[in-house]
Protein backbone atom coordinates (compact mmCIF):
# COMPACT_ATOMS: atom_id res chain seq x y z
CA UNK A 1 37.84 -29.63 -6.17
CA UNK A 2 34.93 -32.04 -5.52
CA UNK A 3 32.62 -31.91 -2.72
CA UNK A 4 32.44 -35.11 -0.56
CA UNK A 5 29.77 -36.87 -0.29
CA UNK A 6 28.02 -37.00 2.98
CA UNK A 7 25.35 -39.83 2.42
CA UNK A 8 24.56 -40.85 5.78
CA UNK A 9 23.93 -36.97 6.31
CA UNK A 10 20.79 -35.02 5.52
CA UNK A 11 21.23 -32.16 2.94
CA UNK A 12 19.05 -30.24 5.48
CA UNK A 13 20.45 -31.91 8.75
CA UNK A 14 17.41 -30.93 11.25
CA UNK A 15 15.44 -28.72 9.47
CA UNK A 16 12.11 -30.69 8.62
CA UNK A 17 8.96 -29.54 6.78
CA UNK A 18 6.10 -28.48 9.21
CA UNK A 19 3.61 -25.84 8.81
CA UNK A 20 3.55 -23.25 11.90
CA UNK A 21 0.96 -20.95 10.92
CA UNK A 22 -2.87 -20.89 12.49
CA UNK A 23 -5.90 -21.20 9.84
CA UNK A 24 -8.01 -19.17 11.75
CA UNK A 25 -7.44 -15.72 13.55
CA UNK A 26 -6.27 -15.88 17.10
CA UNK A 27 -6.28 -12.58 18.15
CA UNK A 28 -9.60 -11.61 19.79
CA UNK A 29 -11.13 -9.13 17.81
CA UNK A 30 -15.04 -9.15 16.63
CA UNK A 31 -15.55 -10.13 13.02
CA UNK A 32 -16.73 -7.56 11.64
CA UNK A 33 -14.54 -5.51 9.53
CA UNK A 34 -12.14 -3.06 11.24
CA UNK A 35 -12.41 0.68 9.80
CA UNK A 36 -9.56 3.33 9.92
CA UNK A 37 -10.73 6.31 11.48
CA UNK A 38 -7.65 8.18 12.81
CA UNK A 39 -4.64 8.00 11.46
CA UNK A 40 -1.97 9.90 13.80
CA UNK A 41 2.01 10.40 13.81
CA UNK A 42 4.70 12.55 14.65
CA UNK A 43 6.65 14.22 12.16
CA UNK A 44 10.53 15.08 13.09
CA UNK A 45 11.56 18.51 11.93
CA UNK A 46 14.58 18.62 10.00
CA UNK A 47 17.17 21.23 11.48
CA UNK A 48 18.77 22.31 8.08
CA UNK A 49 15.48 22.08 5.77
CA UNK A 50 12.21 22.68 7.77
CA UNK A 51 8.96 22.16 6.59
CA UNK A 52 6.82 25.28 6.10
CA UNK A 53 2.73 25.57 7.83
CA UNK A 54 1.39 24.76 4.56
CA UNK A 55 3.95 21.92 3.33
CA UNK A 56 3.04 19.96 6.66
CA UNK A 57 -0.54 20.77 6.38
CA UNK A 58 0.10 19.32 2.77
CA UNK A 59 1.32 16.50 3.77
CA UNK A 60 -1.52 16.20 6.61
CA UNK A 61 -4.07 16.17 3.75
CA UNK A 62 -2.01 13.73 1.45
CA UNK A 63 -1.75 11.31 4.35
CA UNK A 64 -5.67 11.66 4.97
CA UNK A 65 -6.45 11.44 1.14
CA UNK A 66 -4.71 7.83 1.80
CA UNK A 67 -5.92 6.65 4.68
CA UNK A 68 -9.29 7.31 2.35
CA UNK A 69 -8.57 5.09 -0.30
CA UNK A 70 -7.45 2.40 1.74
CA UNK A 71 -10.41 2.11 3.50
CA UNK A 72 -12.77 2.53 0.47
CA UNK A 73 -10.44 -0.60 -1.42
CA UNK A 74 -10.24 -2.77 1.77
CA UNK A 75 -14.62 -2.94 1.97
CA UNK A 76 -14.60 -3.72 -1.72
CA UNK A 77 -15.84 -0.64 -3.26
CA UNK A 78 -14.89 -0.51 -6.91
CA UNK A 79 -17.50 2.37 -8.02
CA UNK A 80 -15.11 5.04 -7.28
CA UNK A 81 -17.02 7.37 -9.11
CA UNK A 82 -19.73 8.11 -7.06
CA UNK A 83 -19.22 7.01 -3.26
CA UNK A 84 -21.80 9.73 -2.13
CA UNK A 85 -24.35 7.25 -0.91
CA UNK A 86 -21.94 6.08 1.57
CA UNK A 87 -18.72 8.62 1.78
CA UNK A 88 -15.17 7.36 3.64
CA UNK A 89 -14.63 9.72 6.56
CA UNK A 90 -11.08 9.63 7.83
CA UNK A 91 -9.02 11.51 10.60
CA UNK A 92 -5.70 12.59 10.64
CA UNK A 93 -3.82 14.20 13.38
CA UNK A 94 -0.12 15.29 12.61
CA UNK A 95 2.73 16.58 15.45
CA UNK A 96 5.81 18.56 14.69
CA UNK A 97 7.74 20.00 16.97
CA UNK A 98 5.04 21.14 19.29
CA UNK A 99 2.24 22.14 16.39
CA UNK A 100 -0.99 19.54 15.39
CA UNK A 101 -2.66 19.86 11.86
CA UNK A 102 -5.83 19.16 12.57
CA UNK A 103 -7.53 17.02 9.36
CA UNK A 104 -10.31 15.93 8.32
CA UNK A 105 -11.44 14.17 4.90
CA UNK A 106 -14.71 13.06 3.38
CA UNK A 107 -13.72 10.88 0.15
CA UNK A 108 -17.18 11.30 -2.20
CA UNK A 109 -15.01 10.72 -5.13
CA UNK A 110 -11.52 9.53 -7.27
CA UNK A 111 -12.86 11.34 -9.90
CA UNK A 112 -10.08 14.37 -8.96
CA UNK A 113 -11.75 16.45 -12.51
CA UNK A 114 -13.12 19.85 -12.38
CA UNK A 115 -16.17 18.18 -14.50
CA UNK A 116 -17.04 15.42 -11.93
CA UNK A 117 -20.40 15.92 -9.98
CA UNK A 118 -19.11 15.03 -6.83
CA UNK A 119 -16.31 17.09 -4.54
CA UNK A 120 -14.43 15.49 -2.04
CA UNK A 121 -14.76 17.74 1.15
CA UNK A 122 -11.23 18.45 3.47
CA UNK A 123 -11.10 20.46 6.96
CA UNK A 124 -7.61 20.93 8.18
CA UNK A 125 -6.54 23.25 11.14
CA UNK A 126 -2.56 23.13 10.55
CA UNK A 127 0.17 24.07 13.24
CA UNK A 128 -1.50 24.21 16.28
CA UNK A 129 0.32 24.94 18.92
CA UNK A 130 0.02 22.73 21.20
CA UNK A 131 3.09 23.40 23.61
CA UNK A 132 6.37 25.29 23.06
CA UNK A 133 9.11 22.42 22.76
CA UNK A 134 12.35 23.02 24.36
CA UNK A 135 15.84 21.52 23.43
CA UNK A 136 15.36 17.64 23.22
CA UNK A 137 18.62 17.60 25.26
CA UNK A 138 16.84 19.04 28.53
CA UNK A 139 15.29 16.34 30.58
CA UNK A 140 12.01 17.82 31.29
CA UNK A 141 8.89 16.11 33.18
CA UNK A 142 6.38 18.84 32.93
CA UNK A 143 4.37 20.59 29.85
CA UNK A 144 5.52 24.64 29.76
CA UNK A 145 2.73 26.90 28.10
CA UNK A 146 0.45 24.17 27.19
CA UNK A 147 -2.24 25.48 24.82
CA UNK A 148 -5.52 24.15 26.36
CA UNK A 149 -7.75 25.05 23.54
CA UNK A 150 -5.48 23.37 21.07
CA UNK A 151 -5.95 20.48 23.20
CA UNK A 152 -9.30 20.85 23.58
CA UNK A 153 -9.87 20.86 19.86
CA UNK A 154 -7.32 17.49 19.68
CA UNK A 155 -9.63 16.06 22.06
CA UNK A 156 -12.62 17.04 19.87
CA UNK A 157 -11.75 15.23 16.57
CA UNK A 158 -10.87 12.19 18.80
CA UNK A 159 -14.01 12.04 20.55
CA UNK A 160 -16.59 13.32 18.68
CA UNK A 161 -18.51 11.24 15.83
């Protein structure tokens, strides 16, 4: 079957060509070039599998390690090798089910061999228990057994430099 033709008719009726995006920034931040410094999230616990201390604080470290790189690529650094002169420092902070891990990473290095002069340097505190959670099904509105030095030590790596 043939399709009519519809000459009077645009093939693309009211859609015209018009460019909607802004050349410049418009949202008001300074120029200079943003850093990450903390990286934080909230991990759920699976019921059936759960993640073990040392598989979250894994993970913790992994997500750190990242946060790393990114930050080393996005201000142009290609010498990899040796970033001693001016290491990436990144934070990570980590919840699950009531614990923090803690983490801290210095990137010196990608060199990851056991012959390389330089060591990348990582501090983690993992699970940290922070509160003890109840069932999510409970409609609570207060903190029960809050851990005040674990928060104190959250409050720490946010603050200090």
């Amino acid at each position: 079957m043939r399709v009519p033709n519809t000459a009077p008719i645009n093939d693309r009726i009211d859609l015209t060509s018009d460019h909607i995006y802004n050349e410049d920034v418009v949202l008001p931040r300074a120029k200079e070039n943003l850093f990450i410094d903390t990286v934080l999230w909230c991990h759920e616990q699976n019921q059936k599998y759960p993640w073990t201390i040392e598989q979250l604080g894994a993970k913790a470290i992994m997500v750190c390690f990242g946060a790393a790189i990114a930050q080393a690529t996005r201000h142009g650094q290609s010498n990899f090798e040796n970033l001693a002169d001016q290491p990436i420092i990144t934070r990570a902070v980590q919840f699950v089910n009531g614990r923090l891990d803690l983490v801290v990473f210095q990137l010196n290095t990608l060199d990851l061999g056991t012959n390389s002069r330089y060591k990348n340097v990582v501090w983690i505190e993992p699970g940290l228990q922070l509160y003890k959670p109840e069932n999510f099904t409970k409609n609570l509105d207060t903190v029960k057994d809050l851990n005040v030095d674990t928060f104190r030590k959250f409050m720490a790596l946010l603050l200090v430099r």
